[in-house]
C-alpha atoms as a PDB file:
ATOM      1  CA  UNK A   1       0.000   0.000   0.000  1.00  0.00           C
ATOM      2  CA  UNK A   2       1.404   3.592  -0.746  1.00  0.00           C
ATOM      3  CA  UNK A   3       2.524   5.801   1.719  1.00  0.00           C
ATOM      4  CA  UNK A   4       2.615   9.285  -0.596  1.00  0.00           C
ATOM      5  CA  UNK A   5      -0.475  11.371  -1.386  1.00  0.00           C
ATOM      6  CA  UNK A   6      -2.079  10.819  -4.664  1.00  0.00           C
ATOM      7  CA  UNK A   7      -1.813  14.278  -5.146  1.00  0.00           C
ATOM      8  CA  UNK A   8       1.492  14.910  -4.433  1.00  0.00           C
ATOM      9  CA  UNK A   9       2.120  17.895  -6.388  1.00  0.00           C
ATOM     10  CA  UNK A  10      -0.918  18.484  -8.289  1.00  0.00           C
ATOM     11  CA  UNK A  11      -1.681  21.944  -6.355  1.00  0.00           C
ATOM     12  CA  UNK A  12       0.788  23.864  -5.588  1.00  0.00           C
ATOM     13  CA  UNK A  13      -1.138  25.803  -3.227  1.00  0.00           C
ATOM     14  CA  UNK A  14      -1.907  22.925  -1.289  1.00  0.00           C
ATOM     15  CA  UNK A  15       0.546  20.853   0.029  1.00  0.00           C
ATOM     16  CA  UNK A  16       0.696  17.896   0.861  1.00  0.00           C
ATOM     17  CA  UNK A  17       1.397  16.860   4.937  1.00  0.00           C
ATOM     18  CA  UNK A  18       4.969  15.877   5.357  1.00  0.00           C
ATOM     19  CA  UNK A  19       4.022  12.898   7.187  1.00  0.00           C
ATOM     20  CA  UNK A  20       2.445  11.290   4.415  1.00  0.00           C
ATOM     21  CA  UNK A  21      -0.733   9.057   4.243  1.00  0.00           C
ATOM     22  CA  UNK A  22      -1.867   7.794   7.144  1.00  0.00           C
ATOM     23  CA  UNK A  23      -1.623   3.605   7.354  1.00  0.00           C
ATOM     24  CA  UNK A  24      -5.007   3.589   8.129  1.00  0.00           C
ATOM     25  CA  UNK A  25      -6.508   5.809   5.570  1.00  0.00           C
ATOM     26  CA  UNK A  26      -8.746   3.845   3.212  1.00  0.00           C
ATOM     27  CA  UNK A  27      -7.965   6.795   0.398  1.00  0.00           C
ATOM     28  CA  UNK A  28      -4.573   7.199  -0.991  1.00  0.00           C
ATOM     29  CA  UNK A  29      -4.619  10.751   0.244  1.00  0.00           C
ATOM     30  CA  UNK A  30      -2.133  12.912   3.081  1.00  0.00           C
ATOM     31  CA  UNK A  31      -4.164  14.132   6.165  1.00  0.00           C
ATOM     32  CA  UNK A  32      -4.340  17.609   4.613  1.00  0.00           C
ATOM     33  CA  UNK A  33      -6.133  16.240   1.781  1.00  0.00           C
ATOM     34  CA  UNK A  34      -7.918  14.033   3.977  1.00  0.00           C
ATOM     35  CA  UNK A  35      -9.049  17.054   5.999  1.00  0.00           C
ATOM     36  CA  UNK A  36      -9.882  19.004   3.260  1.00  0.00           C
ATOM     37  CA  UNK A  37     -12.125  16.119   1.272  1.00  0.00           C
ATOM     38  CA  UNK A  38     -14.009  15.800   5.238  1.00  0.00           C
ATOM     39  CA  UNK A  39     -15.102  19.682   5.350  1.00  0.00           C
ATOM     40  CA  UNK A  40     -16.251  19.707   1.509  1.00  0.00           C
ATOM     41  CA  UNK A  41     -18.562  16.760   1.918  1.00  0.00           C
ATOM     42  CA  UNK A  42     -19.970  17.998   5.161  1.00  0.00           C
ATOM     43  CA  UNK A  43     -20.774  21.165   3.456  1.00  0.00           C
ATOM     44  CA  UNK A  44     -22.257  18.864   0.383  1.00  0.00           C
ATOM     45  CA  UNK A  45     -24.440  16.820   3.095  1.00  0.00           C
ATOM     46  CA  UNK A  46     -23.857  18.029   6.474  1.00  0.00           C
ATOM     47  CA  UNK A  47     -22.424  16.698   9.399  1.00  0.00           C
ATOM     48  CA  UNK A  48     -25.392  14.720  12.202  1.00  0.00           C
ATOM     49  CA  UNK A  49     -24.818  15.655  15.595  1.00  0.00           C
ATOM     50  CA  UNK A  50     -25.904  16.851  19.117  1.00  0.00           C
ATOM     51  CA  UNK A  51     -28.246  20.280  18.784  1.00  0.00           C
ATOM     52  CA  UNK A  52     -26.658  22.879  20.835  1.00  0.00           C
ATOM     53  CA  UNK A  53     -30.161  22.987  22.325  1.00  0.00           C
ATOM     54  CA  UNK A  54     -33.693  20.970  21.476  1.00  0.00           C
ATOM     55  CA  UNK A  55     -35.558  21.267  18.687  1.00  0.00           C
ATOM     56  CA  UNK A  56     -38.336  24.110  19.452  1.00  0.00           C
ATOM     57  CA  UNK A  57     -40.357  22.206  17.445  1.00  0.00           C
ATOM     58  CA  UNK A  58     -40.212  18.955  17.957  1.00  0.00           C
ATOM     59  CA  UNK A  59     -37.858  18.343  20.954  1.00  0.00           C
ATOM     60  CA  UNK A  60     -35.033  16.411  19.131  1.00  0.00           C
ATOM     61  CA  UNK A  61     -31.721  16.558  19.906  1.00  0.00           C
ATOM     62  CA  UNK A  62     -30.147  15.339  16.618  1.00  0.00           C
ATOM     63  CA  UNK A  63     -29.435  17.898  14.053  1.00  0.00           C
ATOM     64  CA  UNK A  64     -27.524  18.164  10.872  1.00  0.00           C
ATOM     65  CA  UNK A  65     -24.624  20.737  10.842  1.00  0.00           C
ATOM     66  CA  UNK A  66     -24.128  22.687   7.644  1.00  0.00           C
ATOM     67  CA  UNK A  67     -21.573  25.639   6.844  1.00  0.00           C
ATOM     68  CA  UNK A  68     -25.065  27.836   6.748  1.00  0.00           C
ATOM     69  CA  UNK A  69     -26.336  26.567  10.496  1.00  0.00           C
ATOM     70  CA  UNK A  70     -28.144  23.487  12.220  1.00  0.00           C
ATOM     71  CA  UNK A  71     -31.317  22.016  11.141  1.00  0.00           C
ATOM     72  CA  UNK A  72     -33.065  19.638  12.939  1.00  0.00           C
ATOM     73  CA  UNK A  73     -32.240  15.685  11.974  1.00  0.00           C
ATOM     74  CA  UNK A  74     -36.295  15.127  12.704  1.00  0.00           C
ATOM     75  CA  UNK A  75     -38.192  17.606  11.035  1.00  0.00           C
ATOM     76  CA  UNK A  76     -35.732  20.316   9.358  1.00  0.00           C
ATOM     77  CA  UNK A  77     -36.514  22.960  11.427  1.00  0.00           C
ATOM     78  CA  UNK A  78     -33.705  25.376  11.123  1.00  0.00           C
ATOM     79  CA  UNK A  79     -32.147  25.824  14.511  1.00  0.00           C
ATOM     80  CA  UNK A  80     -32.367  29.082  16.176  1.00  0.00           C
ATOM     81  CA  UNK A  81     -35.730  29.834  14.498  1.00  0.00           C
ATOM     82  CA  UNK A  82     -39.456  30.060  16.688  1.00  0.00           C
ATOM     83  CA  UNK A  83     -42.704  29.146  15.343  1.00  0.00           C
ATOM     84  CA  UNK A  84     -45.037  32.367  14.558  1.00  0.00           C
ATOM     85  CA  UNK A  85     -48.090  30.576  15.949  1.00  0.00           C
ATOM     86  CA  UNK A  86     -46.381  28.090  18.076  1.00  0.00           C
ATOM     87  CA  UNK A  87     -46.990  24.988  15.830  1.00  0.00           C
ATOM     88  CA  UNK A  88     -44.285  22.745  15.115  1.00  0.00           C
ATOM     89  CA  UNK A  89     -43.751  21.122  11.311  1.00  0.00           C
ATOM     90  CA  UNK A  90     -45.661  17.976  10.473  1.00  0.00           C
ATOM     91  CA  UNK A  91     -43.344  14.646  11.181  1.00  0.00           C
ATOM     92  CA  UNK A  92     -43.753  12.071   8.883  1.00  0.00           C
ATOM     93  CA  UNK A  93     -41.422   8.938   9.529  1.00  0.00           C
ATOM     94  CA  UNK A  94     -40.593   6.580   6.789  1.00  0.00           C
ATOM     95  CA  UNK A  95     -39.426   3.113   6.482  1.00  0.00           C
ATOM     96  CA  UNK A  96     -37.293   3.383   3.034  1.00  0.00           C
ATOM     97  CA  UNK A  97     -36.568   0.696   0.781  1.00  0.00           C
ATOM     98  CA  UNK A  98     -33.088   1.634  -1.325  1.00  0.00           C
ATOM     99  CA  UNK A  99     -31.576  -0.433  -3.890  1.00  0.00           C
ATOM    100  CA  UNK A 100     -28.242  -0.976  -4.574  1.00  0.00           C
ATOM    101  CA  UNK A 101     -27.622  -3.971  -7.606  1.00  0.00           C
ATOM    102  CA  UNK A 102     -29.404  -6.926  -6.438  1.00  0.00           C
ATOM    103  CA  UNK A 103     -29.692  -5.793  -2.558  1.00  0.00           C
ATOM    104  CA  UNK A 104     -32.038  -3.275  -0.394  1.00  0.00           C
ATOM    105  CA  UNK A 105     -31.657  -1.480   2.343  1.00  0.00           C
ATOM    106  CA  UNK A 106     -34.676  -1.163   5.105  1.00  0.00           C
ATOM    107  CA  UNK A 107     -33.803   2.169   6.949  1.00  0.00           C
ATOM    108  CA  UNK A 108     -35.730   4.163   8.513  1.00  0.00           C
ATOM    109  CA  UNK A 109     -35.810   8.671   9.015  1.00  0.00           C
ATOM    110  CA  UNK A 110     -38.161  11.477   9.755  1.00  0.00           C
ATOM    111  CA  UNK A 111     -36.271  13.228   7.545  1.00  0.00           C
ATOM    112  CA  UNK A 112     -35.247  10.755   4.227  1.00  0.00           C
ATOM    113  CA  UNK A 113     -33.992  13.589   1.933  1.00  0.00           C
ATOM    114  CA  UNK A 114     -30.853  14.356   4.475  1.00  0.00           C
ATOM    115  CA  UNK A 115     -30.616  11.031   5.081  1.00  0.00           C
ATOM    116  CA  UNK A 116     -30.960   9.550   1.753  1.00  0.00           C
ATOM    117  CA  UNK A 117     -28.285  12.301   0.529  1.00  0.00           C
ATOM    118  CA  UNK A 118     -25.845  10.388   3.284  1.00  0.00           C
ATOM    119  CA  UNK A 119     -26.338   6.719   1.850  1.00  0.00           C
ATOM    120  CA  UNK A 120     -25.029   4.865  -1.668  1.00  0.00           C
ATOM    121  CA  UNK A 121     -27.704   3.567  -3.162  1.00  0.00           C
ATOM    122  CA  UNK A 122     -28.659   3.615  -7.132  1.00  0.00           C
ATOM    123  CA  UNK A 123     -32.443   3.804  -6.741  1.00  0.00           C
ATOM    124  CA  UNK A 124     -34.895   5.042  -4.139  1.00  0.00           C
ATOM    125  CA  UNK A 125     -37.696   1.696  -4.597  1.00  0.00           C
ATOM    126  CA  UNK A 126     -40.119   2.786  -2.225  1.00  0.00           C
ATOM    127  CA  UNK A 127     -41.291   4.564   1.142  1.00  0.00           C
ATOM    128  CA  UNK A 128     -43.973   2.976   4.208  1.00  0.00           C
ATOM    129  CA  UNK A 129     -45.063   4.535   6.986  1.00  0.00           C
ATOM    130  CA  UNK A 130     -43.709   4.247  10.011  1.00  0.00           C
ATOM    131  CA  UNK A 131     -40.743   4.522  12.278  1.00  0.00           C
ATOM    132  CA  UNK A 132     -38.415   2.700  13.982  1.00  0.00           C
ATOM    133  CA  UNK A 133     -41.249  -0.105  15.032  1.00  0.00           C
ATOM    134  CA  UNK A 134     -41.968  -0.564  11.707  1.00  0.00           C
ATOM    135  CA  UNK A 135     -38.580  -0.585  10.373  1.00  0.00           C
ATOM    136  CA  UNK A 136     -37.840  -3.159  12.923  1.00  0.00           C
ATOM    137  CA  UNK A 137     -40.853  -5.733  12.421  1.00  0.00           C
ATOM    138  CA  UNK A 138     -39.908  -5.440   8.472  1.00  0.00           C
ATOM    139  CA  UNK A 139     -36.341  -6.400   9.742  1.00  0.00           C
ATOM    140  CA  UNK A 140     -37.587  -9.467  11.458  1.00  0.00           C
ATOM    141  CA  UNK A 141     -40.415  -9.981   8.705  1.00  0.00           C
ATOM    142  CA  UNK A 142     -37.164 -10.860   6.333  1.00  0.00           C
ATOM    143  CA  UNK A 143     -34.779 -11.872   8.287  1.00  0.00           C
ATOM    144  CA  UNK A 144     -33.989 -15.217   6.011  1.00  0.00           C
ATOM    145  CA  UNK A 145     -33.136 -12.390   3.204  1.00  0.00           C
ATOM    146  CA  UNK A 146     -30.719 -10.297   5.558  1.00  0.00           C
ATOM    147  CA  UNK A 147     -27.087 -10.196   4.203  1.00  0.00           C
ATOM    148  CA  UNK A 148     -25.529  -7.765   6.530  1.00  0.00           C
ATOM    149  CA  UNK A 149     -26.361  -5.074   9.048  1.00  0.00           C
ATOM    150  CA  UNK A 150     -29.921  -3.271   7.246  1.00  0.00           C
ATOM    151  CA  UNK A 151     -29.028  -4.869   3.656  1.00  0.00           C
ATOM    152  CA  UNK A 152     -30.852  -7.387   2.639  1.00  0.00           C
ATOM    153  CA  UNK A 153     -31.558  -9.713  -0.625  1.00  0.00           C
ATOM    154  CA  UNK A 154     -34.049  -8.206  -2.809  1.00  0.00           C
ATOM    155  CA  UNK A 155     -35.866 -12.074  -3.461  1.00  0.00           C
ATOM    156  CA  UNK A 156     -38.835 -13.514  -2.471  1.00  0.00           C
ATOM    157  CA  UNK A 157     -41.444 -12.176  -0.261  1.00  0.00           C
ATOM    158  CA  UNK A 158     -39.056  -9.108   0.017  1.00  0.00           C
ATOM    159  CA  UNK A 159     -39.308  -8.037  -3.392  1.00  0.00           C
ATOM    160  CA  UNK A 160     -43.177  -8.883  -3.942  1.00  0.00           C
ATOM    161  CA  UNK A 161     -43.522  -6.700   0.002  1.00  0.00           C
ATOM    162  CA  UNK A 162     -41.622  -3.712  -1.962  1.00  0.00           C
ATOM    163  CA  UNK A 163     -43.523  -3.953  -5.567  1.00  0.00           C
ATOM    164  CA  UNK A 164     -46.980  -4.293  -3.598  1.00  0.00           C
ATOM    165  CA  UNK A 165     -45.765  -0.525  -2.204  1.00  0.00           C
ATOM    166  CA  UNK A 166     -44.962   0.854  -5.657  1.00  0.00           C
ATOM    167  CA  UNK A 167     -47.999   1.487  -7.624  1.00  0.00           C
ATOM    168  CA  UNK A 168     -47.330   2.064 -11.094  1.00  0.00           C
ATOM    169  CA  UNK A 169     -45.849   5.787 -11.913  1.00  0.00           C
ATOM    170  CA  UNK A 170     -45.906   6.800  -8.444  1.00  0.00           C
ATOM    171  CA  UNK A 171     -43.044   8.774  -7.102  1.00  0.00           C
ATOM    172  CA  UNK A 172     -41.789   7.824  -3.887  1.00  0.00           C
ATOM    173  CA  UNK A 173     -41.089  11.770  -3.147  1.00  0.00           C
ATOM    174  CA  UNK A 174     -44.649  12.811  -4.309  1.00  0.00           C
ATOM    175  CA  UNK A 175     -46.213  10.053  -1.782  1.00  0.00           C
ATOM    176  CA  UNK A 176     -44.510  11.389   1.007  1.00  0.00           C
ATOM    177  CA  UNK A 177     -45.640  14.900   0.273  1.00  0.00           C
ATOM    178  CA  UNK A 178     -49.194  13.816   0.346  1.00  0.00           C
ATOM    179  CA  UNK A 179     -48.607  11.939   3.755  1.00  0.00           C
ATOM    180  CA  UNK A 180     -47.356  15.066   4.812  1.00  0.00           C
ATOM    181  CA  UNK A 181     -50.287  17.557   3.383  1.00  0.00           C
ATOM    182  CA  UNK A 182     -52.282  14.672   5.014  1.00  0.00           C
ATOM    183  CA  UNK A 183     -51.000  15.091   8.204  1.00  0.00           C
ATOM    184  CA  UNK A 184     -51.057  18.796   7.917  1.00  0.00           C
ATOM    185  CA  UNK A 185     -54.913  18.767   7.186  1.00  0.00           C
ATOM    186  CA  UNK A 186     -55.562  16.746  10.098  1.00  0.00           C
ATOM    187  CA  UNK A 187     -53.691  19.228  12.930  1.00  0.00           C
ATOM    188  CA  UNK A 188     -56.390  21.242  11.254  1.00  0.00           C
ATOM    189  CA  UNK A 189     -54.024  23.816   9.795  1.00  0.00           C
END
């Protein structure tokens, strides 16, 4: 395994480390380079962790750290900012079904566009309803599929349990939107 920088000497305004890469780097890249590839992608997708304080809106304390400010991990409230009337934003938790060659993932978010923007994946199959229980009784519900961690073979019962969620044409993103203007019309905004 090489020890130099990849880019030794491409930039000259950019050095490389004079230590070199690091053994355990998975990237054939000095820490400098290393560094700088870490604060573009956070900027690209943000970086998840503690809220300086709870959500106003919907109590969490997991947020998403951007070069612009927080936002909530739950419901994208931008940290710092107070409902006018006091309502929080409609949460909508997903299970999500991604695809990536012949596997899926099952994951779960109340927030799937930050998260989704975190994950490799080539194709968004599907959302359902529901959070963490659900994610977890679909987990069990396949277990015999399961390759590793929340991948799992898309065969079987899994892949007729995803189809039966897709109608033809429909768009994951605009289904969620609807469960969402759904949700909205029943707080009785």
């Amino acid at each position: 395994m090489p020890t130099s920088c990849a880019l030794a000497g491409a930039d000259p305004d950019s050095p490389c480390s004079p230590d070199g890469r690091p053994a355990e780097s998975p990237l054939a890249l000095c820490r400098g380079h290393l560094q700088e590839a870490t604060e573009w992608m956070a900027g690209q997708v943000g970086v998840t962790d503690v809220l300086p304080s709870p959500c106003v809106a919907c109590g969490s304390r997991l947020g998403v750290r951007y070069p612009s400010g927080w936002l909530c991990a739950r419901c994208e409230w931008r940290h710092g900012e107070h409902p006018e009337d006091g309502s929080a934003p409609v949460v909508v938790e997903v299970v999500y079904y991604l695809r990536f060659g012949d596997r899926v993932k099952i994951g779960t978010s109340a927030n799937p566009r930050s998260r989704l923007a975190q994950l490799r994946y080539e194709e968004l199959l599907a959302f359902e309803r529901g959070g963490r229980a659900r994610e977890q009784a679909r987990h069990a519900e396949f277990a015999e599929h399961r390759l590793t961690g929340e991948w799992f073979a898309l065969t079987g019962d899994l892949a007729d349990h995803v189809h039966a969620l897709t109608a033809p044409g429909d768009d994951p993103w605009q289904l969620l939107a609807r469960w969402r203007s759904e949700a909205e019309a029943l707080r009785g905004r």
